[in-house]
N, C-alpha and C. Protein backbone atom coordinates (compact mmCIF):
# COMPACT_ATOMS: atom_id res chain seq x y z
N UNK A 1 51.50 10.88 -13.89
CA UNK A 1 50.71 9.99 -13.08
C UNK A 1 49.23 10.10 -13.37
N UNK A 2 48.73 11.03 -13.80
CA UNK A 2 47.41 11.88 -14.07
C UNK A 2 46.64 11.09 -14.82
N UNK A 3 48.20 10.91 -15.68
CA UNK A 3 47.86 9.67 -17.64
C UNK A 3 47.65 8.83 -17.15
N UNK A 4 48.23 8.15 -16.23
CA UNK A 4 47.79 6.58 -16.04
C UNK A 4 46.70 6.29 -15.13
N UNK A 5 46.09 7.53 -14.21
CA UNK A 5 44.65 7.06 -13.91
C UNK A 5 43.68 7.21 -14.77
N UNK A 6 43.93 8.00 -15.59
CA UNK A 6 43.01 9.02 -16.73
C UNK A 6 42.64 7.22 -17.57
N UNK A 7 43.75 6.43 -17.62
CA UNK A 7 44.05 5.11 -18.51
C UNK A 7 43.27 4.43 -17.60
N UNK A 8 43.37 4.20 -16.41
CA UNK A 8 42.74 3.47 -15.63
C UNK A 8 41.19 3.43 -15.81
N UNK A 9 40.66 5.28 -15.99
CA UNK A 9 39.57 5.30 -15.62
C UNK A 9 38.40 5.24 -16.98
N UNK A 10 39.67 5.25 -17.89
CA UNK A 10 38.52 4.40 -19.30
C UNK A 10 38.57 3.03 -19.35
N UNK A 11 39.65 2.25 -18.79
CA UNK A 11 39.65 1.10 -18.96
C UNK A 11 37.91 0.24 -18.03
N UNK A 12 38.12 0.83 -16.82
CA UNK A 12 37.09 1.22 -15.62
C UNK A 12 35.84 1.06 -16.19
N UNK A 13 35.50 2.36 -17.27
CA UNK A 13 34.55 2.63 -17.85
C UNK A 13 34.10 1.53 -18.95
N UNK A 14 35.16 0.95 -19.56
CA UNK A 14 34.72 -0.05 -20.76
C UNK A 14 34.49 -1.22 -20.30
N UNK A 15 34.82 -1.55 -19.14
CA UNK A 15 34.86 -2.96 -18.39
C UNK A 15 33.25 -2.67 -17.71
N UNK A 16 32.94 -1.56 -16.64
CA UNK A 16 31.88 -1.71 -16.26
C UNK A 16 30.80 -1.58 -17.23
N UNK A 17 30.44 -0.97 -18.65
CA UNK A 17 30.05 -1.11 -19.22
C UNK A 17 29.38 -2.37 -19.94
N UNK A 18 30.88 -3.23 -19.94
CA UNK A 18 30.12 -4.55 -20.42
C UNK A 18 29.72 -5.55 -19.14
N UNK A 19 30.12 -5.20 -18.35
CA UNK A 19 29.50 -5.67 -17.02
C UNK A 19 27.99 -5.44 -16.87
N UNK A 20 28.00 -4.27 -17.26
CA UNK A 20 26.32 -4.11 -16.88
C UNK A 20 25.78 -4.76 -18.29
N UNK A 21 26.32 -4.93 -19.02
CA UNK A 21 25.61 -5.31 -20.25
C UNK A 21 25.10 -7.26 -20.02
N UNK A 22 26.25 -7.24 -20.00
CA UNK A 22 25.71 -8.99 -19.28
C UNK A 22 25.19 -9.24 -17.96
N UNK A 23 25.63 -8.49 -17.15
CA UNK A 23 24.50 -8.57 -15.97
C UNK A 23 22.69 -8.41 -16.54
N UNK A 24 22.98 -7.76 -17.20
CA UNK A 24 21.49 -7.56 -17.66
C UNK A 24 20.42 -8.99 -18.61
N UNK A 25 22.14 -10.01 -19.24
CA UNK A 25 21.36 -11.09 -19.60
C UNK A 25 21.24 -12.02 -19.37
N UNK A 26 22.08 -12.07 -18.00
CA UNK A 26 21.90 -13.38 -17.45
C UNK A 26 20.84 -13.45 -16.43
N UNK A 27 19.85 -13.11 -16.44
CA UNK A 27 18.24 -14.04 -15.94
C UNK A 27 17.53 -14.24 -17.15
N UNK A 28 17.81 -13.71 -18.45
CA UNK A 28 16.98 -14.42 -19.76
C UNK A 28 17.79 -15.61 -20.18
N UNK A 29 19.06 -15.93 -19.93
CA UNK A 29 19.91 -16.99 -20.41
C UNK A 29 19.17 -18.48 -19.85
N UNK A 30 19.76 -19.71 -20.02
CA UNK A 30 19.46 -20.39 -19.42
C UNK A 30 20.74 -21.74 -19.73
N UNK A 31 20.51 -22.49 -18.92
CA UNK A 31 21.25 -23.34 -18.76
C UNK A 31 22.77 -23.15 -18.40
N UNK A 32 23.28 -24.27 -19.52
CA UNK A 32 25.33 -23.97 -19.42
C UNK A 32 25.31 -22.35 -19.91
N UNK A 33 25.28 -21.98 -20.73
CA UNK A 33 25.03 -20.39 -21.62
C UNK A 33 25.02 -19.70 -19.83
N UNK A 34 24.02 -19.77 -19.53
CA UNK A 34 24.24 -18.77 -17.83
C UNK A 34 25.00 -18.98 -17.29
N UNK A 35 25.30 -20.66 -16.87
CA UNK A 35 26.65 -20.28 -15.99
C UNK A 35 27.47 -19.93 -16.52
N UNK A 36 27.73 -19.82 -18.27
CA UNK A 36 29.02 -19.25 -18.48
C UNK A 36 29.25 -18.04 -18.18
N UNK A 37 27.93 -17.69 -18.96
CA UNK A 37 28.04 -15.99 -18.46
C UNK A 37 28.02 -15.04 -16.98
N UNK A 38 27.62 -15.96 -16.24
CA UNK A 38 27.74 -15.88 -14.84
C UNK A 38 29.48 -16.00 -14.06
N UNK A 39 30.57 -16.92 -14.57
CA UNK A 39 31.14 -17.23 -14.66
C UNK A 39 31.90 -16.00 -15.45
N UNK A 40 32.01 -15.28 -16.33
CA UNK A 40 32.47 -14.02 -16.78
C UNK A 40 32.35 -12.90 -16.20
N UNK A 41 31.11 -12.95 -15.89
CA UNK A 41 30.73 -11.53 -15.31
C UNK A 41 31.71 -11.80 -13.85
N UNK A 42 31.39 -12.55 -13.19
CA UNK A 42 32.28 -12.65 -11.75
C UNK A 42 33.96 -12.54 -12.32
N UNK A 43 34.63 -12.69 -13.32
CA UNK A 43 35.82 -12.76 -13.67
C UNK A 43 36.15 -11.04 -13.77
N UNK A 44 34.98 -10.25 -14.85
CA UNK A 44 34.75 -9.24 -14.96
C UNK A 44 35.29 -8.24 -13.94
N UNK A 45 33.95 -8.85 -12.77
CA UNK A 45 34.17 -7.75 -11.15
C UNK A 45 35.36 -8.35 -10.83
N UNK A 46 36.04 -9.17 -10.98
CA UNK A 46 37.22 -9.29 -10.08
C UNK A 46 37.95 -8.39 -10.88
N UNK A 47 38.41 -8.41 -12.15
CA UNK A 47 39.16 -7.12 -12.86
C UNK A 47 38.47 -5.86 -12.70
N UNK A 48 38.17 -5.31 -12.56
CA UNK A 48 37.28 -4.03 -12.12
C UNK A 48 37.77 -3.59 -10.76
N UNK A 49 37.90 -4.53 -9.58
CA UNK A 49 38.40 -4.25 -8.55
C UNK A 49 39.54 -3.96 -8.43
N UNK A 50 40.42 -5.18 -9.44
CA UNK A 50 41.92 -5.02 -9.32
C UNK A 50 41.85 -3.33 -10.12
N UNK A 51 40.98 -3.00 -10.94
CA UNK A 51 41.30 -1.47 -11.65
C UNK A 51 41.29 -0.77 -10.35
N UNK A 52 40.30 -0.56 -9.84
CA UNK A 52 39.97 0.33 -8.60
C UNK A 52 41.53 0.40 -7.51
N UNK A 53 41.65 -0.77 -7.58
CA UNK A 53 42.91 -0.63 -6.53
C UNK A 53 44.22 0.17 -7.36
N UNK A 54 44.42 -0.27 -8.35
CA UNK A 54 45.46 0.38 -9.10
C UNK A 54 44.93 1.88 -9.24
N UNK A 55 43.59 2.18 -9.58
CA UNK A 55 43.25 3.73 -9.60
C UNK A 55 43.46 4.39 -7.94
N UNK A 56 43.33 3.90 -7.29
CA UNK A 56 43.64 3.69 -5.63
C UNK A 56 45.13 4.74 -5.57
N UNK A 57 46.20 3.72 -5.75
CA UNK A 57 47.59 3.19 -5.55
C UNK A 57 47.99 4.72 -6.17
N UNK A 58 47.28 4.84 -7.66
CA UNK A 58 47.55 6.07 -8.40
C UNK A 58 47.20 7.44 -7.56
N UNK A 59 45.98 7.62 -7.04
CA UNK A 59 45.85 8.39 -5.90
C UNK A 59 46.58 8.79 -5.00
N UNK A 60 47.27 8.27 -4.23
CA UNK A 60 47.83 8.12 -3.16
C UNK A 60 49.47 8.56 -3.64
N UNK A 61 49.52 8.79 -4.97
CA UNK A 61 51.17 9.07 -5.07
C UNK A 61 51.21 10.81 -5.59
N UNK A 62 49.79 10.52 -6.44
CA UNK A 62 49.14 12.42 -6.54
C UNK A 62 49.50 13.25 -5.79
N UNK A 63 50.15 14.42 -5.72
CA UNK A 63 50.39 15.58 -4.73
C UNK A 63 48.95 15.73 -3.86
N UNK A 64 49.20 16.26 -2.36
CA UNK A 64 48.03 16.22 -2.10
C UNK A 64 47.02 17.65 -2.40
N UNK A 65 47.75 18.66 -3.05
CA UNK A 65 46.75 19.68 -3.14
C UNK A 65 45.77 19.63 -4.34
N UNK A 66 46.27 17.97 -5.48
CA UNK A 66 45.21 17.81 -6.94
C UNK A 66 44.42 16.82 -6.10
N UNK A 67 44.85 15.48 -5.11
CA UNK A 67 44.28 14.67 -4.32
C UNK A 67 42.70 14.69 -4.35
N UNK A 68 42.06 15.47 -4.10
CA UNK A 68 41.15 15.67 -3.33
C UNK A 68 39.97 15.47 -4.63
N UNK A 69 40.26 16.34 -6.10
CA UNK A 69 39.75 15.72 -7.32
C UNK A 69 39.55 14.07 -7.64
N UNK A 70 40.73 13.91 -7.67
CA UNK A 70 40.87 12.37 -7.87
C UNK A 70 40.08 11.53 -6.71
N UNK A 71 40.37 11.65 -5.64
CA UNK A 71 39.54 11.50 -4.62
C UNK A 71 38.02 10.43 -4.91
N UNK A 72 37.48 12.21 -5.25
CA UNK A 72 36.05 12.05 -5.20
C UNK A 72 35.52 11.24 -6.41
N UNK A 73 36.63 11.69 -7.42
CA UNK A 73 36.26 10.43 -8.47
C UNK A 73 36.59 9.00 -8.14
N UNK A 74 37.04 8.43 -6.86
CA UNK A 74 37.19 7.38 -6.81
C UNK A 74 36.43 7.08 -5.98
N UNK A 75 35.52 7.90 -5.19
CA UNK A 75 34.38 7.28 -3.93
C UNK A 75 33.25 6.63 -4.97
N UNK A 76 32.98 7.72 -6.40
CA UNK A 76 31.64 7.70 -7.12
C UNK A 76 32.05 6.29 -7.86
N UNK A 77 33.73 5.81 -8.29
CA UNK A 77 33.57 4.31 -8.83
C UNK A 77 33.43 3.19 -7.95
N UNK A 78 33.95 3.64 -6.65
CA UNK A 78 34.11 2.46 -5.96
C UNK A 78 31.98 2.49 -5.56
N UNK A 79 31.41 3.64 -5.57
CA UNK A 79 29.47 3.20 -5.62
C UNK A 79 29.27 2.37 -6.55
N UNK A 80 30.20 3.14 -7.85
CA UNK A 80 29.59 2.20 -9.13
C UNK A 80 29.84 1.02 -9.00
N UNK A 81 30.70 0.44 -8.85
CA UNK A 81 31.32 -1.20 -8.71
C UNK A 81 30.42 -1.66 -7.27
N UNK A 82 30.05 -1.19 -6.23
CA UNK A 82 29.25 -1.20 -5.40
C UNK A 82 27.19 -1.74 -5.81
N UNK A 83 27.16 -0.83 -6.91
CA UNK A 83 25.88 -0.89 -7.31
C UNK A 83 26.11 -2.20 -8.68
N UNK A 84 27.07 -2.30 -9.32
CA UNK A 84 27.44 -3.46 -10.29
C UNK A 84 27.16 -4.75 -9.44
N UNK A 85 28.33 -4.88 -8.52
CA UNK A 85 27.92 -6.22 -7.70
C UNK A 85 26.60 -6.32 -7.07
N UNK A 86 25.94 -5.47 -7.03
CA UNK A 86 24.62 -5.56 -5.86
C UNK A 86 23.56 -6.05 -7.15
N UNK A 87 23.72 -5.79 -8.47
CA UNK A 87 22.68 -5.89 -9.49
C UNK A 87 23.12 -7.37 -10.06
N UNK A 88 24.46 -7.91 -9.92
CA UNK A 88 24.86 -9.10 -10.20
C UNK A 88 24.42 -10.07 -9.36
N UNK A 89 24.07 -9.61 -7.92
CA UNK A 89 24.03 -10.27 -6.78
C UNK A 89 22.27 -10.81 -7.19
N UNK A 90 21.57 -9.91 -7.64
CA UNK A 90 20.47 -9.83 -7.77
C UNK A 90 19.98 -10.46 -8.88
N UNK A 91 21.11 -10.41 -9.75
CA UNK A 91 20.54 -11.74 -11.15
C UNK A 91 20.89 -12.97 -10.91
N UNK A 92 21.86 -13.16 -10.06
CA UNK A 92 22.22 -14.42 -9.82
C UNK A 92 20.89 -14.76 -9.05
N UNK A 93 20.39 -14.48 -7.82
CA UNK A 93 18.93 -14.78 -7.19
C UNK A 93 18.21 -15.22 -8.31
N UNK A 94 18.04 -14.36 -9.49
CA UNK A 94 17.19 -14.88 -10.63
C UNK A 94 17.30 -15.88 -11.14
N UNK A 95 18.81 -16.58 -11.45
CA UNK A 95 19.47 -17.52 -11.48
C UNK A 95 19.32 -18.81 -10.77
N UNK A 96 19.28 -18.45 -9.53
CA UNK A 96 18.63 -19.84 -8.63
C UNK A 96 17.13 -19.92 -8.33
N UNK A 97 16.41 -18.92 -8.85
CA UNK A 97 14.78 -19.26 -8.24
C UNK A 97 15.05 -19.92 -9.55
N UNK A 98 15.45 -19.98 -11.10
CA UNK A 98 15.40 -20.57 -12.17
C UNK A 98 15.61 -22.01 -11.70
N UNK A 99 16.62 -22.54 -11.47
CA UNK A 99 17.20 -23.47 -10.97
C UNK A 99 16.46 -24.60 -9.74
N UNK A 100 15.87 -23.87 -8.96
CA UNK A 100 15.27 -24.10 -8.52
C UNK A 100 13.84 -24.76 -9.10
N UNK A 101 13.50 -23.79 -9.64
CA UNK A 101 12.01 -24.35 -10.81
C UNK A 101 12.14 -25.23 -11.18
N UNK A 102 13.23 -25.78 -11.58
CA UNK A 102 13.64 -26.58 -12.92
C UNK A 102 13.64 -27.88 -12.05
N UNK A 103 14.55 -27.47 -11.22
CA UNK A 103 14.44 -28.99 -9.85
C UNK A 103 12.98 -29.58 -9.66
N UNK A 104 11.84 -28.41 -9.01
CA UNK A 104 11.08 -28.68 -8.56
C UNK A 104 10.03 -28.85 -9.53
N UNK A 105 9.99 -28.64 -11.23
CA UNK A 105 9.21 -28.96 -11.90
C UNK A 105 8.21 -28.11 -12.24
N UNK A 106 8.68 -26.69 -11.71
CA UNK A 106 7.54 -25.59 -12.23
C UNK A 106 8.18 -25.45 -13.19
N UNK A 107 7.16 -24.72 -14.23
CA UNK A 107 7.15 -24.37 -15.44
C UNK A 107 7.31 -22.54 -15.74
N UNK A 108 8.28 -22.14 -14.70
CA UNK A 108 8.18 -20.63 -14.67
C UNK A 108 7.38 -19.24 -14.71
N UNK A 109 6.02 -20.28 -14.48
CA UNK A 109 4.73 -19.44 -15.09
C UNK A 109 4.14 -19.42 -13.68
N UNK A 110 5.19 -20.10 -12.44
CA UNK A 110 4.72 -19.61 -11.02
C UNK A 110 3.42 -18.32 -10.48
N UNK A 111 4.43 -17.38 -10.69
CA UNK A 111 3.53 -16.23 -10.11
C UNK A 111 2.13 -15.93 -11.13
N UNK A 112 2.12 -16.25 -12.67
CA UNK A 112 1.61 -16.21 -13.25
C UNK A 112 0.02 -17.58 -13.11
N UNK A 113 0.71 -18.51 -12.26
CA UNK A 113 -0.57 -19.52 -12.24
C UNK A 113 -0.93 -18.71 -10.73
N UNK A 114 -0.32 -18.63 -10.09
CA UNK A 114 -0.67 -17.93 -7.99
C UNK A 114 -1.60 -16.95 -8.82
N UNK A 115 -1.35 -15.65 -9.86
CA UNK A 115 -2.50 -14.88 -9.92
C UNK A 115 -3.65 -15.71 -10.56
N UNK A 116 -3.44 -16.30 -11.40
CA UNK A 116 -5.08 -16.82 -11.94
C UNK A 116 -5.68 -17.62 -10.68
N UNK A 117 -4.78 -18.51 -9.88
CA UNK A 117 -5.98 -19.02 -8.86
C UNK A 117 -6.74 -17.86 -7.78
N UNK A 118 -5.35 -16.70 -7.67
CA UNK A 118 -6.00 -15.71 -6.58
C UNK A 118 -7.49 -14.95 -7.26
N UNK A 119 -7.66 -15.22 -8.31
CA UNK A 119 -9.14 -14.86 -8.85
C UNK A 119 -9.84 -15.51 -9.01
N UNK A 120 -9.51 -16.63 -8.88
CA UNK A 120 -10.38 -17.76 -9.16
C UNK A 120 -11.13 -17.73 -8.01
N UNK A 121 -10.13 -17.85 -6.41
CA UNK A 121 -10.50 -18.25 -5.36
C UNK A 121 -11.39 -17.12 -4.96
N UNK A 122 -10.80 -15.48 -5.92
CA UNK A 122 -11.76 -14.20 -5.17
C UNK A 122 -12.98 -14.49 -5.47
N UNK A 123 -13.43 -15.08 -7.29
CA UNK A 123 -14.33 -15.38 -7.78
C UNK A 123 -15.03 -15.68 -6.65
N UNK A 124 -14.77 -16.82 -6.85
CA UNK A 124 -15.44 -18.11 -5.45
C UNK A 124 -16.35 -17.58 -4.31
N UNK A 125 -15.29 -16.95 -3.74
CA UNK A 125 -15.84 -15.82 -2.31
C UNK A 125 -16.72 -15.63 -2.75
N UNK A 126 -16.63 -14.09 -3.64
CA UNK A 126 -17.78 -13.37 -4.09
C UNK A 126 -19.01 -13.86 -4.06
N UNK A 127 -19.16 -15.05 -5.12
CA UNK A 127 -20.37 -16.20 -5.07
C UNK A 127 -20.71 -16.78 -4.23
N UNK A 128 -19.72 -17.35 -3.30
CA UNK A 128 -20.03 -17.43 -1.67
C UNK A 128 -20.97 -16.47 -1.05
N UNK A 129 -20.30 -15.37 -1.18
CA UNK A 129 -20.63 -14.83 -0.36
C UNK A 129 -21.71 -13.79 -0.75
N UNK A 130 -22.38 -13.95 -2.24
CA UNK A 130 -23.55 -13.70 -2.05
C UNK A 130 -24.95 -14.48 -2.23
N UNK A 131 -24.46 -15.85 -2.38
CA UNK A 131 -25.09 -16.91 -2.04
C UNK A 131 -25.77 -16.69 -0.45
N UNK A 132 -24.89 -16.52 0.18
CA UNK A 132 -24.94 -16.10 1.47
C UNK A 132 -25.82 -15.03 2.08
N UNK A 133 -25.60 -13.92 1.68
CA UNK A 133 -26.40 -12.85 1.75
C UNK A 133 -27.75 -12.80 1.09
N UNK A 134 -28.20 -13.84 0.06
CA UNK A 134 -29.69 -14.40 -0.16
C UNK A 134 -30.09 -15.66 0.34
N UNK A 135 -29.49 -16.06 1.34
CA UNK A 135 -29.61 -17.02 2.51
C UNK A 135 -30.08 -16.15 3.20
N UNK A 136 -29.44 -15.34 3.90
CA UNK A 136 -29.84 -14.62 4.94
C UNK A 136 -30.95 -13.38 4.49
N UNK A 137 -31.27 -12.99 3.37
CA UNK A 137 -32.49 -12.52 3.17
C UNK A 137 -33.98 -13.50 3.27
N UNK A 138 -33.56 -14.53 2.82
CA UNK A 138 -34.78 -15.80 3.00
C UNK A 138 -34.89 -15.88 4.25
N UNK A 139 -33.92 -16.23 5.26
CA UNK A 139 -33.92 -16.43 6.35
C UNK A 139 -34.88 -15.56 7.64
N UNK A 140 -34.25 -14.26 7.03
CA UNK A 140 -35.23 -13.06 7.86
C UNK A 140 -36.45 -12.49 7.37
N UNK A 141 -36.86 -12.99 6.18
CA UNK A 141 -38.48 -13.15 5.49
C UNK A 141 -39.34 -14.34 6.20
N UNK A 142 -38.51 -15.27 6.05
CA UNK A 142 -38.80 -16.53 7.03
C UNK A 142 -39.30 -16.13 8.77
N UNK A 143 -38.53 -15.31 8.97
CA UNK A 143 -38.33 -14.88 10.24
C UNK A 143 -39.36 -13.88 10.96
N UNK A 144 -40.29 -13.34 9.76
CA UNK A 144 -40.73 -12.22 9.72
C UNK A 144 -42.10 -12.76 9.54
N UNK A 145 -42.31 -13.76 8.91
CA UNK A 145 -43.28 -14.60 8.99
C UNK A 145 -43.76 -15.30 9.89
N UNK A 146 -42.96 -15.88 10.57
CA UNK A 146 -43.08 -16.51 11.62
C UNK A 146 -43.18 -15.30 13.27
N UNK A 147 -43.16 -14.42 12.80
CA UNK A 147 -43.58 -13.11 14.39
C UNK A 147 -44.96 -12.73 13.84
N UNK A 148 -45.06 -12.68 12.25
CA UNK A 148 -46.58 -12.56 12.04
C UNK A 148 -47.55 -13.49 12.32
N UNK A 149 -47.29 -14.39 12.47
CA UNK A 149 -47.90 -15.81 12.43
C UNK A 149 -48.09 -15.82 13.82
N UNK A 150 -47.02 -15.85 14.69
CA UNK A 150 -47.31 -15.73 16.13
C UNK A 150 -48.18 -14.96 16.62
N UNK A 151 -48.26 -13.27 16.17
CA UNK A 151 -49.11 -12.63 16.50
C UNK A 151 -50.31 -12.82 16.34
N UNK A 152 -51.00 -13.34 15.09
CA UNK A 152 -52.14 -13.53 14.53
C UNK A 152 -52.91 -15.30 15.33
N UNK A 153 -51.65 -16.15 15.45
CA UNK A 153 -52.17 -17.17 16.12
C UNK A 153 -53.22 -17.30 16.90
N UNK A 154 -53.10 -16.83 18.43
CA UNK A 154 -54.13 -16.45 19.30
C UNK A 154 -55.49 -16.28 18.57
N UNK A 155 -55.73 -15.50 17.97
CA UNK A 155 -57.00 -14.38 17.51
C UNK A 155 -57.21 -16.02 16.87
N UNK A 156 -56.53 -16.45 15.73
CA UNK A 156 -57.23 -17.55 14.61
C UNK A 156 -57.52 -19.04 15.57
N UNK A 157 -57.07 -19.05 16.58
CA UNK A 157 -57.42 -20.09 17.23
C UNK A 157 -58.20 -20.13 18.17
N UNK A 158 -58.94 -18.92 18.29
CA UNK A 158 -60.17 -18.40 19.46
C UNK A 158 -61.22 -18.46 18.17
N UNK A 159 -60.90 -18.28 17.09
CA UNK A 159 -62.08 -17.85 16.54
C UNK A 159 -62.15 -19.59 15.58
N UNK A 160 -61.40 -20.50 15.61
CA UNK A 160 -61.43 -21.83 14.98
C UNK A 160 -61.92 -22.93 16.22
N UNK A 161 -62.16 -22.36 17.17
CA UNK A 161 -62.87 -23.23 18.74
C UNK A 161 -63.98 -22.73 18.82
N UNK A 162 -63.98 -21.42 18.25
CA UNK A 162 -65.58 -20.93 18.54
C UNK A 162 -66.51 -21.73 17.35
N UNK A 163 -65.94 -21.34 16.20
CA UNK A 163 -66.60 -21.77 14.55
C UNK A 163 -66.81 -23.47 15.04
N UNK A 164 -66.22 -24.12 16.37
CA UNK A 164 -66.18 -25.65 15.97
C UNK A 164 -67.46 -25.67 17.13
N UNK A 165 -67.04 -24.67 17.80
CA UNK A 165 -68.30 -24.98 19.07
C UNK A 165 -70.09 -24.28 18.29
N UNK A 166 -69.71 -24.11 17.19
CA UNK A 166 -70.70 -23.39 16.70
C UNK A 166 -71.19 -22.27 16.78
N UNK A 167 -70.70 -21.12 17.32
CA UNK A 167 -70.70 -20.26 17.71
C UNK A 167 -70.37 -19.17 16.74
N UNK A 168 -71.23 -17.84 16.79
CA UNK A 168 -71.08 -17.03 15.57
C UNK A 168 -69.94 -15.71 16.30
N UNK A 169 -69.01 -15.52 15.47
CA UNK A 169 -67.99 -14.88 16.06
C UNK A 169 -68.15 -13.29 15.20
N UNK A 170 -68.18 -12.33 16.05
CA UNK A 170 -68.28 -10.85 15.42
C UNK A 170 -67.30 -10.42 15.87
N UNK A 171 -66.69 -9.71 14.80
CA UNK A 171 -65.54 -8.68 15.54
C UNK A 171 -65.84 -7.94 16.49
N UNK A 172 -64.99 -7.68 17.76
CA UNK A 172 -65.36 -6.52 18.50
C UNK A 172 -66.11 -7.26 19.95
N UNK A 173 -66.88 -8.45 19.56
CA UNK A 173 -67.46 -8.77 20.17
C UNK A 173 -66.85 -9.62 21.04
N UNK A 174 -67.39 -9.68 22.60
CA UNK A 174 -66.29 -10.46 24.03
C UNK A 174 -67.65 -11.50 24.27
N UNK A 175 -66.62 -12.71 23.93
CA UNK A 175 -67.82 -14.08 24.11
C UNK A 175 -67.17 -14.47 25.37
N UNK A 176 -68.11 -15.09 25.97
CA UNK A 176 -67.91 -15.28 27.64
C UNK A 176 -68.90 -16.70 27.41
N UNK A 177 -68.03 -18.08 28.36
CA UNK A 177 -68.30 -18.42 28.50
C UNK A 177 -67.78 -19.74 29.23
N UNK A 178 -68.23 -21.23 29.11
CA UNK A 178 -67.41 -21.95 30.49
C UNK A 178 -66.32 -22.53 29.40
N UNK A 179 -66.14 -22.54 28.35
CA UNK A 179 -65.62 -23.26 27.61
C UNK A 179 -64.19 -22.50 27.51
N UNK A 180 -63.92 -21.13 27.54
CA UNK A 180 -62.74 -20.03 27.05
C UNK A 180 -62.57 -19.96 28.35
């Protein structure tokens, strides 16, 4: 009985083998060529399973004190066939965002155009935004001018009423009169 899982479990081995081998090329394939191969590989896992069950069946007739060997070699295939379908599951996704593209007229260079605009647009900011920040330096020079200007006002407009009234203006000096 030993022989015929021992048979099982190369057969197992040569099947998942080429399983992973074409799983691996069907998101570079394209067109009919993918679904064929898409179309195999799913034929593939279905024989792979039927192995598992027959390596199963073989188990279960094993005495139970070798059992427990065989066993554990059948938890680690039934992961492997576990992790096979989950990576098939995952090219096929590759498979329909393709499909998808093709519908909608992208040119597969999707994520590849999203990054050049996301720099484009960072560009942008940047220049924005230090366009911005020499706005707001003008702004508070501007600003700074205008509290000097205020301060100094008073004084230049006492002393531009005096100069008109004719009057000689000295620093320091307190002019008194009916006019101020």
């Amino acid at each position: 009985m030993s022989s015929d899982f021992e048979s099982y479990e190369q057969d197992f081995a040569v099947l998942t083998a080429e399983i992973t081998g074409r799983i691996g090329k069907v998101p570079k394939l394209v067109g009919d060529e993918k679904k064929q191969m898409v179309a195999n590989v799913e034929k593939q896992l279905e024989e792979a399973r039927e192995l598992l069950e027959q390596m199963e069946l073989e188990v279960r007739e094993i005495p139970p004190q070798s059992r427990g060997m065989y066993s554990s070699r059948m938890r680690s295939y039934k992961q492997e066939m576990g992790k096979l379908e989950a990576d098939f599951k995952r090219s096929r996704i590759a498979y329909s965002d393709e499909v998808r593209n093709e519908l909608l007229g992208d040119d597969g260079n999707s994520s590849e155009n999203q990054l050049i605009k996301l720099r484009e647009e960072r560009a942008h900011l940047l220049d924005n935004t230090e366009r911005l920040e020499r706005s707001s330096r003008r702004l508070e020079a501007g600003y700074q001018i205008a509290v000097e200007t205020g301060q100094k006002l008073p004084t230049l407009l006492r002393n531009t009423v005096l100069q008109w009234l004719g009057l000689n203006v000295t620093p320091g000096l307190r002019i008194t009169g009916h006019f101020l």
